[in-house]
C-alpha atoms as a PDB file:
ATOM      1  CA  UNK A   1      20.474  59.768  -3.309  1.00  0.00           C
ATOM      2  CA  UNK A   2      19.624  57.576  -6.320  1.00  0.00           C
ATOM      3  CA  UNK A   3      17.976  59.412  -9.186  1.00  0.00           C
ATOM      4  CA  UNK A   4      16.213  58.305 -11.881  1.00  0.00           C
ATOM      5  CA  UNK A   5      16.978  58.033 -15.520  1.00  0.00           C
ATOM      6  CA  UNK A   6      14.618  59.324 -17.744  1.00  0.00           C
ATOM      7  CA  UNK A   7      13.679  58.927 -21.199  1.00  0.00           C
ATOM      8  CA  UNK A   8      15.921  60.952 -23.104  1.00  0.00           C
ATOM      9  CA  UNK A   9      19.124  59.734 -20.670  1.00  0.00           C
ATOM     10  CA  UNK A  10      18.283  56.311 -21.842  1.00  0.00           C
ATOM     11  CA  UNK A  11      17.686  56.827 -25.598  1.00  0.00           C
ATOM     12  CA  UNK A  12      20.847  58.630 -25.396  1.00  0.00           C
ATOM     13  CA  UNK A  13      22.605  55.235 -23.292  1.00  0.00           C
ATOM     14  CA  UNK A  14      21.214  53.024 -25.706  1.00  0.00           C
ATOM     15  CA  UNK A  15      22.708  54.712 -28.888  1.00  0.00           C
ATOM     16  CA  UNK A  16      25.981  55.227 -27.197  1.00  0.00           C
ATOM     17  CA  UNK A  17      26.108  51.824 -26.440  1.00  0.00           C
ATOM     18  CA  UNK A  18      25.209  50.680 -29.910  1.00  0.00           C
ATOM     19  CA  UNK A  19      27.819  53.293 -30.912  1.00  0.00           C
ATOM     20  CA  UNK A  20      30.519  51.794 -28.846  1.00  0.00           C
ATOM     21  CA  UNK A  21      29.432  47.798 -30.099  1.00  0.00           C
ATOM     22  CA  UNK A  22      29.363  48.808 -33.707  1.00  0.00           C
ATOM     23  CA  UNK A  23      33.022  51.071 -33.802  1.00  0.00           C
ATOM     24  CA  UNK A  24      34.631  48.808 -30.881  1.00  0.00           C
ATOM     25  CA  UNK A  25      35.715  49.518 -27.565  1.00  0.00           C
ATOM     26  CA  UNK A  26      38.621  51.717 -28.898  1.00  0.00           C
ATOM     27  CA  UNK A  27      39.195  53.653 -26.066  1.00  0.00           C
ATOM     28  CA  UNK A  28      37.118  52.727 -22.873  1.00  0.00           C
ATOM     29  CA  UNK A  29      38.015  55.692 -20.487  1.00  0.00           C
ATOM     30  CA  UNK A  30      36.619  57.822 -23.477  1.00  0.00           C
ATOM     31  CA  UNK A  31      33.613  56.230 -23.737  1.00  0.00           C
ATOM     32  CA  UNK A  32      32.624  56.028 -19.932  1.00  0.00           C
ATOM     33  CA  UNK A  33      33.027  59.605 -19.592  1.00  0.00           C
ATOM     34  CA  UNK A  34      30.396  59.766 -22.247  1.00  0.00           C
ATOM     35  CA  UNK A  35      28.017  57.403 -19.971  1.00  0.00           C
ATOM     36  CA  UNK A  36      29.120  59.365 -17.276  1.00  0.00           C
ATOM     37  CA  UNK A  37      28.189  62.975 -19.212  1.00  0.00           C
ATOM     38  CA  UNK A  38      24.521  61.646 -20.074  1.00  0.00           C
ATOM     39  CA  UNK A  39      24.155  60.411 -16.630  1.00  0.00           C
ATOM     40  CA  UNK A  40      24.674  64.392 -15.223  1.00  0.00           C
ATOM     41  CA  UNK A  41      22.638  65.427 -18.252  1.00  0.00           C
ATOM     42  CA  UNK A  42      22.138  64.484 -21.954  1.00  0.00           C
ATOM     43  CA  UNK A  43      22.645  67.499 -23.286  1.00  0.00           C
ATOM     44  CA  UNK A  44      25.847  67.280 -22.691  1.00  0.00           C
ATOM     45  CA  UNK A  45      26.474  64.558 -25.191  1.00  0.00           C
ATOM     46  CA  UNK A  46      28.190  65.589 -28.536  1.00  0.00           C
ATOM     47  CA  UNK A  47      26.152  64.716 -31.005  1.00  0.00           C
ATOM     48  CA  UNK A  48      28.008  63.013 -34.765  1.00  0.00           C
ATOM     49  CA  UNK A  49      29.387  66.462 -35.960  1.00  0.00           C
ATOM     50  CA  UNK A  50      31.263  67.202 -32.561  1.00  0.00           C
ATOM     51  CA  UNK A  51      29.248  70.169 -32.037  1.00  0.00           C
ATOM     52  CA  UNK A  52      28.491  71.589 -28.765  1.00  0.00           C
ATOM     53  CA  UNK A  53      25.122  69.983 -27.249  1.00  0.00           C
ATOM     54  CA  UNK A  54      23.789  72.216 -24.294  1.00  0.00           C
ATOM     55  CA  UNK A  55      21.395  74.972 -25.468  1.00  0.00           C
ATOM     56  CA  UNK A  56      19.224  74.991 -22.155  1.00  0.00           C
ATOM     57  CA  UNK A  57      16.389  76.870 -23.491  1.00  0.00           C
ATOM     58  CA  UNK A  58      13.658  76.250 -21.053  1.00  0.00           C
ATOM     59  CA  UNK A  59      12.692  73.629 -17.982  1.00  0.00           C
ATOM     60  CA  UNK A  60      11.736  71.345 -20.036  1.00  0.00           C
ATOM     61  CA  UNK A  61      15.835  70.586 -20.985  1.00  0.00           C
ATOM     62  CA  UNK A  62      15.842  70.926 -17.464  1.00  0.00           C
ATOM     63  CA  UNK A  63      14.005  68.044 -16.284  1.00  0.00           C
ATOM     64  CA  UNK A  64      15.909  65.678 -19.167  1.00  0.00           C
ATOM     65  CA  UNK A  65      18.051  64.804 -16.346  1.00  0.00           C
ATOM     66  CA  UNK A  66      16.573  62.666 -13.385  1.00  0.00           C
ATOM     67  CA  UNK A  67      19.459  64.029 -11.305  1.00  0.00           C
ATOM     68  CA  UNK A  68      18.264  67.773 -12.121  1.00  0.00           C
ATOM     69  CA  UNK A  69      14.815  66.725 -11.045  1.00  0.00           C
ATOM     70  CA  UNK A  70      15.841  65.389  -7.617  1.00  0.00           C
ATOM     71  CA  UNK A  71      18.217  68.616  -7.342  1.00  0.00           C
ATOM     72  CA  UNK A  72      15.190  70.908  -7.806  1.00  0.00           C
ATOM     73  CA  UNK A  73      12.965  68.917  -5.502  1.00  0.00           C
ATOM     74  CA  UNK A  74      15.938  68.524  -2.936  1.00  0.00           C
ATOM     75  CA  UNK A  75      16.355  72.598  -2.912  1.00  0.00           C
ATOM     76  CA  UNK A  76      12.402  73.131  -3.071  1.00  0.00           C
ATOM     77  CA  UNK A  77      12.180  71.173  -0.136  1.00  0.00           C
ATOM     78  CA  UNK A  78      15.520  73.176   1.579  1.00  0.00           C
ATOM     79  CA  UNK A  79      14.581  76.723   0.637  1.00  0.00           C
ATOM     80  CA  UNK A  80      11.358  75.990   2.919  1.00  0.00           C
ATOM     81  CA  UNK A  81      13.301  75.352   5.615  1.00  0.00           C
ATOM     82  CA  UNK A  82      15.547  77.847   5.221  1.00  0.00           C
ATOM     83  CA  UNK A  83      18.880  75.810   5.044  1.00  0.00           C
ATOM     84  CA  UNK A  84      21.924  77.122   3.484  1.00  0.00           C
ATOM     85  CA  UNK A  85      23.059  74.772   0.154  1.00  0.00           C
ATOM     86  CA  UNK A  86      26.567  74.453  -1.244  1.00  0.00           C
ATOM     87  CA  UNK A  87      26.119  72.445  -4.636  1.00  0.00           C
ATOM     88  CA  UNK A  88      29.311  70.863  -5.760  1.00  0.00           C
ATOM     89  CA  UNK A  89      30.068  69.872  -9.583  1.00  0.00           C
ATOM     90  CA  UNK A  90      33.491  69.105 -11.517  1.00  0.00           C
ATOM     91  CA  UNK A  91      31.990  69.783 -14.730  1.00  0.00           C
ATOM     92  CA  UNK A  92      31.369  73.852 -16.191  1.00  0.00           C
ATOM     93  CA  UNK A  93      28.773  73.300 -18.407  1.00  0.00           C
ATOM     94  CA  UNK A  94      26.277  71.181 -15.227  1.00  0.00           C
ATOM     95  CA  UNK A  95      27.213  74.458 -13.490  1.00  0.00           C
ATOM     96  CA  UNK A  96      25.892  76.245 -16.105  1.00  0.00           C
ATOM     97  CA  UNK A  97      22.833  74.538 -16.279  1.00  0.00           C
ATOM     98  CA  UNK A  98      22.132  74.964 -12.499  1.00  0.00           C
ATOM     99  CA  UNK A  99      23.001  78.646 -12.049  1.00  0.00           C
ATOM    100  CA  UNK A 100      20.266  79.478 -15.079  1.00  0.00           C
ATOM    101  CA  UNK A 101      17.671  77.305 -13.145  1.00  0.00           C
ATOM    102  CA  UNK A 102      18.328  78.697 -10.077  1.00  0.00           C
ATOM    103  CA  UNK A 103      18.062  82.014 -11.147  1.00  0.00           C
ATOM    104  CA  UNK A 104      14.609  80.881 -13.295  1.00  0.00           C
ATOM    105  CA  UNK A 105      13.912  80.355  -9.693  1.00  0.00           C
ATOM    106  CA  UNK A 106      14.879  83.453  -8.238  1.00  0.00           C
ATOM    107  CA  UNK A 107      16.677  81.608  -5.685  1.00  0.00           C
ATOM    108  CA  UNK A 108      19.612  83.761  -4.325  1.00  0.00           C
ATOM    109  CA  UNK A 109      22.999  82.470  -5.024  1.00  0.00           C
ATOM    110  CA  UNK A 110      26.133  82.699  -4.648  1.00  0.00           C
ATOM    111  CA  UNK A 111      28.620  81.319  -8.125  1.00  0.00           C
ATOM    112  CA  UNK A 112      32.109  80.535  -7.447  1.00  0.00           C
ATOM    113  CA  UNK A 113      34.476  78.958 -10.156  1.00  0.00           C
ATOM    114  CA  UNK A 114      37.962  79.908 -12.065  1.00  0.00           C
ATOM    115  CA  UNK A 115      35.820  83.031 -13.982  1.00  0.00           C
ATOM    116  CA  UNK A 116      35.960  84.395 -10.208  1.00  0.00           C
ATOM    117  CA  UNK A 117      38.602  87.136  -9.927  1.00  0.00           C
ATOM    118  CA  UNK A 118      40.830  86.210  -6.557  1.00  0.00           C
ATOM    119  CA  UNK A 119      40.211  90.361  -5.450  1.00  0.00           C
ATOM    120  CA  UNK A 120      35.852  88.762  -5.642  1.00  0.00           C
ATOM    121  CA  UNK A 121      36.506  85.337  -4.095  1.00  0.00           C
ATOM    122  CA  UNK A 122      36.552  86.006  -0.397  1.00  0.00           C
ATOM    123  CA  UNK A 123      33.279  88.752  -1.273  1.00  0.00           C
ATOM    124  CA  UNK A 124      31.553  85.716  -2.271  1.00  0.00           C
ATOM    125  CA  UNK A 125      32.685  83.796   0.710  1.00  0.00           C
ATOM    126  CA  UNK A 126      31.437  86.312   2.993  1.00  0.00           C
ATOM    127  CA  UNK A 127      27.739  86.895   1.319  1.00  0.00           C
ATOM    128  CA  UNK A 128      27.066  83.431   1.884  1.00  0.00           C
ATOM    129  CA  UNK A 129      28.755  83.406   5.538  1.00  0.00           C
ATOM    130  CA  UNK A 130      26.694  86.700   6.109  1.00  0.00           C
ATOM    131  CA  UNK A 131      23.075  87.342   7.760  1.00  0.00           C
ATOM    132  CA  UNK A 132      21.789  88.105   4.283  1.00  0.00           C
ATOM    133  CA  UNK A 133      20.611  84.458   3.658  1.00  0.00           C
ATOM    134  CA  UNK A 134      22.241  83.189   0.402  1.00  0.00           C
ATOM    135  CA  UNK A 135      20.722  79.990  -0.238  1.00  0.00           C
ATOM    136  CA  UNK A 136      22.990  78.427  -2.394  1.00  0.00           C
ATOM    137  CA  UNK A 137      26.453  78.709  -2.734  1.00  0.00           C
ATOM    138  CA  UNK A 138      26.979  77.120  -6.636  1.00  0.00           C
ATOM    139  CA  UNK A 139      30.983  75.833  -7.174  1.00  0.00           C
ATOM    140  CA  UNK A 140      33.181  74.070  -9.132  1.00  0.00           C
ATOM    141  CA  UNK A 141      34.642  71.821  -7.272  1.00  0.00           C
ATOM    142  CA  UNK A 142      38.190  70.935  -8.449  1.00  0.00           C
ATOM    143  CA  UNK A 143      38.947  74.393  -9.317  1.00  0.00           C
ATOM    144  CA  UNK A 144      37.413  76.197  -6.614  1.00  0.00           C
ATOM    145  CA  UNK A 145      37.336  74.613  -3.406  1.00  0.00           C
ATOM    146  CA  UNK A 146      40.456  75.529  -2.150  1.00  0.00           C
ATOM    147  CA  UNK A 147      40.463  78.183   0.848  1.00  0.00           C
ATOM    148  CA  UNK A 148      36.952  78.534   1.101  1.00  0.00           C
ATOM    149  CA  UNK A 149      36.366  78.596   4.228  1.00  0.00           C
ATOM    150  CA  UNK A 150      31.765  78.147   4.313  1.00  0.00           C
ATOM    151  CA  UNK A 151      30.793  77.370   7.996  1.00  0.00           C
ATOM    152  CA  UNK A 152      27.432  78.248   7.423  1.00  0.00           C
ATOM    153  CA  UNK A 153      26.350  75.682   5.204  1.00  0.00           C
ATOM    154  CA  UNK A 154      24.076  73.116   6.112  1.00  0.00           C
ATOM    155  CA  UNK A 155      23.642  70.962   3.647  1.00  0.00           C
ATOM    156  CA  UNK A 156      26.291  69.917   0.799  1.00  0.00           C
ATOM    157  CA  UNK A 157      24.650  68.888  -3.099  1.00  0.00           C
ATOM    158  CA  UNK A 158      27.585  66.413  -4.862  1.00  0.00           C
ATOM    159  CA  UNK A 159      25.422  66.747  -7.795  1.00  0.00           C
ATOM    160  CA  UNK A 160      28.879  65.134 -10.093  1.00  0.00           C
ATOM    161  CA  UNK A 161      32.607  64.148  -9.000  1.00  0.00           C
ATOM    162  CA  UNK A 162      35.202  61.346 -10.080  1.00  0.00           C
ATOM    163  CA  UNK A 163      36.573  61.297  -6.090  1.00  0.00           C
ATOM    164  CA  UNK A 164      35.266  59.049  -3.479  1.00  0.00           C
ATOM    165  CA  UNK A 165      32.366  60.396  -0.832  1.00  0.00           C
ATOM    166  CA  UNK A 166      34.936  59.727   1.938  1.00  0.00           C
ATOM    167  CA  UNK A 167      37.733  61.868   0.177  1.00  0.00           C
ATOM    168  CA  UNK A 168      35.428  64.530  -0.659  1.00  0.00           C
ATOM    169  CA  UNK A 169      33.802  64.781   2.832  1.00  0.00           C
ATOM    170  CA  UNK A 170      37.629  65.110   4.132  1.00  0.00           C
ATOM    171  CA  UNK A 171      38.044  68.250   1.666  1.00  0.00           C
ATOM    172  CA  UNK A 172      35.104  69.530   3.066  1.00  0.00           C
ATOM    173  CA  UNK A 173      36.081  69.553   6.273  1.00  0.00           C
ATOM    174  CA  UNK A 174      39.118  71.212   5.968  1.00  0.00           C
ATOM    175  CA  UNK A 175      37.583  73.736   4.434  1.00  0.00           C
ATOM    176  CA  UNK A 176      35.465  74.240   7.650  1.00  0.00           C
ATOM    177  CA  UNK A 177      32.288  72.834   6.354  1.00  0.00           C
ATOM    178  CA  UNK A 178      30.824  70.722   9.029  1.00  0.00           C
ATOM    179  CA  UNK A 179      33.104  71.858  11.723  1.00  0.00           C
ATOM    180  CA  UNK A 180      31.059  75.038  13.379  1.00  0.00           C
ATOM    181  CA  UNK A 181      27.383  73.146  13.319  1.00  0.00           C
ATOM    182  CA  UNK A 182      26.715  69.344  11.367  1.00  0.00           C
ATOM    183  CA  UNK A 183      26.473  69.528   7.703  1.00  0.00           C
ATOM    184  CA  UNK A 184      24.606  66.966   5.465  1.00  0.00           C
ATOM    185  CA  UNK A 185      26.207  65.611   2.723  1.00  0.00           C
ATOM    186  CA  UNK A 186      24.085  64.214  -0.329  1.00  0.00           C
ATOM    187  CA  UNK A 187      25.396  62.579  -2.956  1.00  0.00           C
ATOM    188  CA  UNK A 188      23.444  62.421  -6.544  1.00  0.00           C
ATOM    189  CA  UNK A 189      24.024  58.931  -8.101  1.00  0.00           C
ATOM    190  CA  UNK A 190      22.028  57.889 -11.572  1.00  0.00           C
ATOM    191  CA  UNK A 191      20.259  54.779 -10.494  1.00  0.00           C
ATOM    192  CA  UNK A 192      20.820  51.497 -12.293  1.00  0.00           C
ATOM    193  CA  UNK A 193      23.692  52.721 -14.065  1.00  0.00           C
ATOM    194  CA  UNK A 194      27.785  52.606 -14.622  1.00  0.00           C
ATOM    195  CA  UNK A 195      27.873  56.130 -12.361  1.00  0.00           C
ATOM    196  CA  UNK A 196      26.495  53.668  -9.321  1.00  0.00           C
ATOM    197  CA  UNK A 197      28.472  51.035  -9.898  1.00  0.00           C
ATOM    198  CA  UNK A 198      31.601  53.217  -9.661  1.00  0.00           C
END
């Protein structure tokens, strides 16, 4: 799904770019994981003094993020039709940001990630898998897709993730998703930017 950029992404593009013309492309990699890191959101740009950007105070930091405003229409439109959502991201601080708007929401949820004690992780499996309705299951995905085992889900948010859809969908799968009843996988892309064309 292609997302828009919004005003504060771009302002933040354009003075990384004029950051990276002015100091030289000393290390590339570096410097498209910071295009990459405004495309999920900009507050998770560092700003000159290295310090620690993301202070989500309110839905207005939010909605600085086109892909956060397709996720919350996306899961407006879901919770009405009572689907079960896993959201997938590889980065802590995007998962951050989601679990305190979905609980702004008072959407029930289910958080798994590495802060998950191994004794809690198959409890958390199981309230999603149960009758109770979970709507989302929220999860890092590098460190914490391994043995889940979420047959219930029916759809499946990549909101952010440096792997291909096809090797992603294959992880998935082995993990039962998709395999007791057709899940649909969406993948969040900034529009007209370096995260599409990679």
């Amino acid at each position: 799904v292609d997302c828009p950029i919004t005003p504060k992404q771009r302002n933040c593009l354009q003075m990384s770019f004029s950051s990276f013309f002015k100091n030289g492309l000393k290390n590339p990699m570096e410097q498209s994981k910071q295009i990459l890191k405004i495309c999920n959101h900009p507050l998770l740009l560092k700003d000159n003094q290295n310090l620690n950007a993301i202070k989500l105070n309110n839905a207005f930091d939010f909605n600085l993020s086109g892909k956060m405003i397709i996720l919350d229409k996306l899961l407006s439109k879901l919770k009405k039709d009572e689907q079960r959502v896993i959201i997938l991201t590889d980065t802590s601080k995007i998962l951050e940001i989601i679990r305190t708007h979905l609980a702004t929401k008072d959407y029930a949820f289910v958080q798994f990630d590495n802060n998950v004690r191994s004794e809690k992780r198959q409890e958390a499996i199981d309230k999603f898998n149960s009758a109770n309705r979970f709507f989302v299951f929220l999860c890092n995905f590098k460190s914490s897709l391994y043995g889940i085992n979420l047959t219930n889900a029916d759809y499946v948010i990549i909101y952010d993730s440096d792997e291909p859809t096809n090797c992603i969908i294959n992880k998935l799968k082995d993990n039962g998703i998709g395999n007791k009843k057709k899940a649909e996988i969406i993948r969040l892309v900034t529009s007209q930017s370096y995260e599409e064309v990679i």
